[in-house]
Protein backbone atom coordinates (compact mmCIF):
# COMPACT_ATOMS: atom_id res chain seq x y z
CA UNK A 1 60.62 33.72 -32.67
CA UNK A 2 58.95 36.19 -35.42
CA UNK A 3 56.96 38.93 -33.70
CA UNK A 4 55.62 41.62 -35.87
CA UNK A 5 55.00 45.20 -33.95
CA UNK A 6 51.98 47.08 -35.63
CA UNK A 7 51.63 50.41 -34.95
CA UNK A 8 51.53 52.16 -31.07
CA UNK A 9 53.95 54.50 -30.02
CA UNK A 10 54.33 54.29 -26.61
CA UNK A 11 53.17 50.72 -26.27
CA UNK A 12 55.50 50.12 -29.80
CA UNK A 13 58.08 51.47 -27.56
CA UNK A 14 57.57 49.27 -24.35
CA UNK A 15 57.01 45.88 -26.50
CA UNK A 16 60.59 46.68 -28.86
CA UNK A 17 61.95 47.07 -25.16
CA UNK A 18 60.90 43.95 -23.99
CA UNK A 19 61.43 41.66 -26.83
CA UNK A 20 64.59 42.55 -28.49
CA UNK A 21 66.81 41.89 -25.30
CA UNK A 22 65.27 38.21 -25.59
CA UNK A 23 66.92 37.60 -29.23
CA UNK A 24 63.75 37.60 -30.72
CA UNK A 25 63.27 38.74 -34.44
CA UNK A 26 61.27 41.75 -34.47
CA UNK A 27 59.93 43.47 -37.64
CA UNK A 28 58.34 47.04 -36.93
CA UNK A 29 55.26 48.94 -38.63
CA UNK A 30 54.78 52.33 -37.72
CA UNK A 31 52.04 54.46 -39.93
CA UNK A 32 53.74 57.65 -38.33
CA UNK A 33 56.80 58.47 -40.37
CA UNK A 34 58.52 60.43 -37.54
CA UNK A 35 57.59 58.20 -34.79
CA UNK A 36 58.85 55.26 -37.32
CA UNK A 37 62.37 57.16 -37.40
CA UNK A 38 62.16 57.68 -33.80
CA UNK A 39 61.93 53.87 -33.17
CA UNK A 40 64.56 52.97 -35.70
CA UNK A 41 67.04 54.96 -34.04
CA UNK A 42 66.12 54.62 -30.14
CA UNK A 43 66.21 50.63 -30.88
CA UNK A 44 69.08 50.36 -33.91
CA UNK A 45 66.37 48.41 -35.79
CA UNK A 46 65.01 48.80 -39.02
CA UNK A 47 61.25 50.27 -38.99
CA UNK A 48 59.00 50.21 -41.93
CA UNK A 49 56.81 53.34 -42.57
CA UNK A 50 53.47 52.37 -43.73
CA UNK A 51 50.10 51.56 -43.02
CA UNK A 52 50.11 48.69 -41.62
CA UNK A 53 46.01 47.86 -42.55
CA UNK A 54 47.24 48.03 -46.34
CA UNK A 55 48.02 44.44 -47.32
CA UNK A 56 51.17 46.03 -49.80
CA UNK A 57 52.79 47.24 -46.89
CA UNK A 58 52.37 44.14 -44.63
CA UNK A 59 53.43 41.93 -48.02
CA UNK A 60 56.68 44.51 -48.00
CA UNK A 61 57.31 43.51 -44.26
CA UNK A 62 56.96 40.07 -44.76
CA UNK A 63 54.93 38.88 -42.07
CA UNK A 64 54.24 35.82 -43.65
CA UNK A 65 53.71 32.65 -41.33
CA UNK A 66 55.34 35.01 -38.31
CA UNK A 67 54.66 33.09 -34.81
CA UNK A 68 53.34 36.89 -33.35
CA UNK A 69 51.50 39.83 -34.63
CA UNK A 70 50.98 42.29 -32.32
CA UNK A 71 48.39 45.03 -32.88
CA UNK A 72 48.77 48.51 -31.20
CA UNK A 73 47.07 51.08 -32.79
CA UNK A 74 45.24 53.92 -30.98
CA UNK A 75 42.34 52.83 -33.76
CA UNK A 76 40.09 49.39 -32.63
CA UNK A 77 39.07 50.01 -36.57
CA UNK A 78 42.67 49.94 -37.52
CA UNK A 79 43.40 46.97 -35.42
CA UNK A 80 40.43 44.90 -36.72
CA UNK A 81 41.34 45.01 -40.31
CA UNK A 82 45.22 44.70 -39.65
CA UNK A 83 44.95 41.31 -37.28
CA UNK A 84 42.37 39.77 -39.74
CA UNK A 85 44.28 39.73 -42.33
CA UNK A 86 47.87 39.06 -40.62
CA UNK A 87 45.19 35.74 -39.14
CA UNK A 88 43.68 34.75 -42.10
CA UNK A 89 45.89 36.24 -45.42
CA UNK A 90 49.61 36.11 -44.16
CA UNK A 91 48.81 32.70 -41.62
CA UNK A 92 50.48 34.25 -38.61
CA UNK A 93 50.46 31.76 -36.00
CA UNK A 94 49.29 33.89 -33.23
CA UNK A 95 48.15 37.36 -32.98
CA UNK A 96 47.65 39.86 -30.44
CA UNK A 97 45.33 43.20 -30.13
CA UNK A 98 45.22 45.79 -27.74
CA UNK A 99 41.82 47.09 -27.97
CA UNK A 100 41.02 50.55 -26.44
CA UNK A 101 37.35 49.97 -26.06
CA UNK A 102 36.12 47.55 -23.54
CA UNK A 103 32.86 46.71 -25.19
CA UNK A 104 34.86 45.74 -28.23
CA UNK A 105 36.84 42.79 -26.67
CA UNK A 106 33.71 39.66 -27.18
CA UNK A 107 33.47 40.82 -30.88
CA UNK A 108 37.08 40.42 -31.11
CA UNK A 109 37.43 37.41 -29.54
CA UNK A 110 34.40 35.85 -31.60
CA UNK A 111 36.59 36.98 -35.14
CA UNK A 112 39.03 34.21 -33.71
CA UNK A 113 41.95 36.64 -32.47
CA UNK A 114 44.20 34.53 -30.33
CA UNK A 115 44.25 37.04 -27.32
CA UNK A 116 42.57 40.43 -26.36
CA UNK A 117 44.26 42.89 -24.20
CA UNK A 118 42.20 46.05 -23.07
CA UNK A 119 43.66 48.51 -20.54
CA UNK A 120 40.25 49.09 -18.29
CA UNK A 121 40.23 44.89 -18.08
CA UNK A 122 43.66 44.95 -17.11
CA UNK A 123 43.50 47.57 -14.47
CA UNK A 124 40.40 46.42 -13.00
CA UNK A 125 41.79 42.93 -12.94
CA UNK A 126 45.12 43.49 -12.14
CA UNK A 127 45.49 47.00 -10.27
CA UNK A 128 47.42 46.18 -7.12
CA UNK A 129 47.82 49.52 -4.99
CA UNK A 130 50.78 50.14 -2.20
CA UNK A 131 49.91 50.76 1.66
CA UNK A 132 51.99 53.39 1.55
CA UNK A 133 51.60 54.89 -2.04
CA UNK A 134 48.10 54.78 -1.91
CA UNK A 135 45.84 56.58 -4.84
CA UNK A 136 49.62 57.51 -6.09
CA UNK A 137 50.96 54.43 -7.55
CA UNK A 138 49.18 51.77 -9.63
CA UNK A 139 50.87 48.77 -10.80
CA UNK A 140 49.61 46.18 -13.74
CA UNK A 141 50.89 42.99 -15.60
CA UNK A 142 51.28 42.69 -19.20
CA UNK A 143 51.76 39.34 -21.03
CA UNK A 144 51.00 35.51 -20.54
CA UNK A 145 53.13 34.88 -17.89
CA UNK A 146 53.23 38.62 -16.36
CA UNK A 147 56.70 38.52 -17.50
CA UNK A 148 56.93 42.87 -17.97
CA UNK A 149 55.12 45.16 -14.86
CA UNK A 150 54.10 48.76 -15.66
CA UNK A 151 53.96 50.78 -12.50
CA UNK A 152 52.58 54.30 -12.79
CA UNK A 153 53.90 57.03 -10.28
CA UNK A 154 51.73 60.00 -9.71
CA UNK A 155 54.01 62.83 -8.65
CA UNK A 156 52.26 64.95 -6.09
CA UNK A 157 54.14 68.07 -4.52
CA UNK A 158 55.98 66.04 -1.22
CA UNK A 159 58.27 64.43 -3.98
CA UNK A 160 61.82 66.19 -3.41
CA UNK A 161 62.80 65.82 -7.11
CA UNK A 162 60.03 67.88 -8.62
CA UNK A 163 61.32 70.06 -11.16
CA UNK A 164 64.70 68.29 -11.63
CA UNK A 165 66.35 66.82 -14.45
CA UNK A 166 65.77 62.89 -14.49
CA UNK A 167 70.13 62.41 -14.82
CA UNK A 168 70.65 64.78 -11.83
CA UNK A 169 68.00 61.78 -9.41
CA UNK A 170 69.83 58.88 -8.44
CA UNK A 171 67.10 56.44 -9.92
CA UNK A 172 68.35 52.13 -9.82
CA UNK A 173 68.99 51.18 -12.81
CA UNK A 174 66.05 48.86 -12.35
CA UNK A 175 63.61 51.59 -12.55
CA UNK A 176 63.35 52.45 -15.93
CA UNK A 177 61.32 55.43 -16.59
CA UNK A 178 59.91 54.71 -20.36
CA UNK A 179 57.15 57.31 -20.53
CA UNK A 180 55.60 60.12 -18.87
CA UNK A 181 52.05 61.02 -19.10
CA UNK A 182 52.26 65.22 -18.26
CA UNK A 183 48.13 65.85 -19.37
CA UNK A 184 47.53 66.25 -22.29
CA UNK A 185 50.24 64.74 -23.71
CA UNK A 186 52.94 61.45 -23.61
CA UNK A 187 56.55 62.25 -22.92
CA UNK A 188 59.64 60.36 -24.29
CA UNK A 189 61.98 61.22 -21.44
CA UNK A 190 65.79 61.92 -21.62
CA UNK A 191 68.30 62.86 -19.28
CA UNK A 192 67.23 66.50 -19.59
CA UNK A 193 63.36 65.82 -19.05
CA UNK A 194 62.38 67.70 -16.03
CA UNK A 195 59.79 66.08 -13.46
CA UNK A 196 56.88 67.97 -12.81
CA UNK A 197 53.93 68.20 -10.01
CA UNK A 198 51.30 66.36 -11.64
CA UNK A 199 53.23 64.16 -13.95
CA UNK A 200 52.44 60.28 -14.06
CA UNK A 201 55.97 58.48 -14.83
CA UNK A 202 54.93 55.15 -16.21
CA UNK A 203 57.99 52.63 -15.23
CA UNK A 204 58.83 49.20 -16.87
CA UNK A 205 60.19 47.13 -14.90
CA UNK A 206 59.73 42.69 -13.77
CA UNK A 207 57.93 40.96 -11.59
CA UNK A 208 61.12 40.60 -9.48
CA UNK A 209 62.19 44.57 -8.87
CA UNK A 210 58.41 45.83 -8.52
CA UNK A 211 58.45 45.74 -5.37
CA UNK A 212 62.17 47.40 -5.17
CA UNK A 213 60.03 50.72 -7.31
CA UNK A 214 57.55 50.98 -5.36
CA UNK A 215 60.05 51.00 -2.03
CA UNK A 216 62.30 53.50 -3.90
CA UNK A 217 59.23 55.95 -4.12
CA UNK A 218 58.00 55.56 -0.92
CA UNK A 219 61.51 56.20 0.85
CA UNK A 220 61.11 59.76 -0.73
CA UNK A 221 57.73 60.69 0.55
């Protein structure tokens, strides 16, 4: 399967994660040169750098007849002019926008874009919380068939490893710590990447070993 990634950077970086272990094809747009260098050499994959509402740079990609587009920008704007024309110029087969303002999801949908994702839908829809981990740990499906989890961990002081390296806590390898949201702005964690009081560590992880992340966290309350 085709699936173009437009745009994102943390969401970019959760949807690479997901769909390049299933052999899919992926080709990557990423208006942010950095962040576009970033991706290429986290994932080993080429990235293109460019605008991805400019219909030169999504002709140089080559999204032509791809079975996915996926739309990620920050920008509803941005996202609106680059799914139209991967719909209706390039004749992807399906396409997909994250849209960061609620109200914006009917006009959307009325343009004829396959499927609308908005955070505030999903985690009013979705938002399972823990007995034990309540108002610390939210959990939310992403996907047709719920196929990824995202469960968000809000460290509070009566977590031992506060102010520790992340390679120095024994962590499962199913617990995969892919962001962390330390206000005002979005870590890229590495072995080095101390956890702080306060920080939100946003976790990928399945269906299957959700419930093995949220028992991990809880043991160390």
């Amino acid at each position: 399967m085709r699936i173009i990634i437009a745009g994102g950077q943390v969401e970019a970086d959760y949807a690479i994660n997901s769909f390049k272990s299933s052999k899919h094809s992926l080709t990557i747009i990423n208006p942010d040169k950095n962040y576009a260098s970033y991706l290429s050499t986290r994932h080993e994959l080429p990235v293109f750098a460019g605008d991805p509402t400019k219909i030169y740079v999504l002709e140089e990609a080559q999204i032509n007849d791809a079975d996915i587009f996926l739309a990620l920008s920050d920008s509803d704007t941005d996202n609106y002019i680059m799914s139209l024309m991967a719909k209706n110029v390039f004749k992807v087969k399906k396409v997909i926008v994250i849209v960061r303002n609620p109200n914006n999801v009917s006009t959307f949908k009325d343009l004829g874009i396959d499927r609308v994702i908005n955070a505030t839908n999903l985690l009013v829809s979705n938002l399972e919380n823990d007995a034990t981990l309540t108002n610390l740990t939210r959990t939310f499906s992403i996907g047709e068939e719920n196929k990824v989890v995202l469960v968000e961990i809000l460290i509070n002081e009566d977590f031992p490893f506060v102010d520790q390296e992340l390679q120095n806590i024994k962590i499962p390898k199913t617990i995969n710590v892919s962001a962390i949201f330390r206000d005002p702005t979005v870590i890229i964690p590495h072995g080095e990447t101390k956890i702080k009081k306060g920080d939100k560590l946003i976790i990928v992880t399945t269906p299957n070993d959700k419930d093995g992340v949220l028992k991990f966290f809880e043991k160390r309350l």
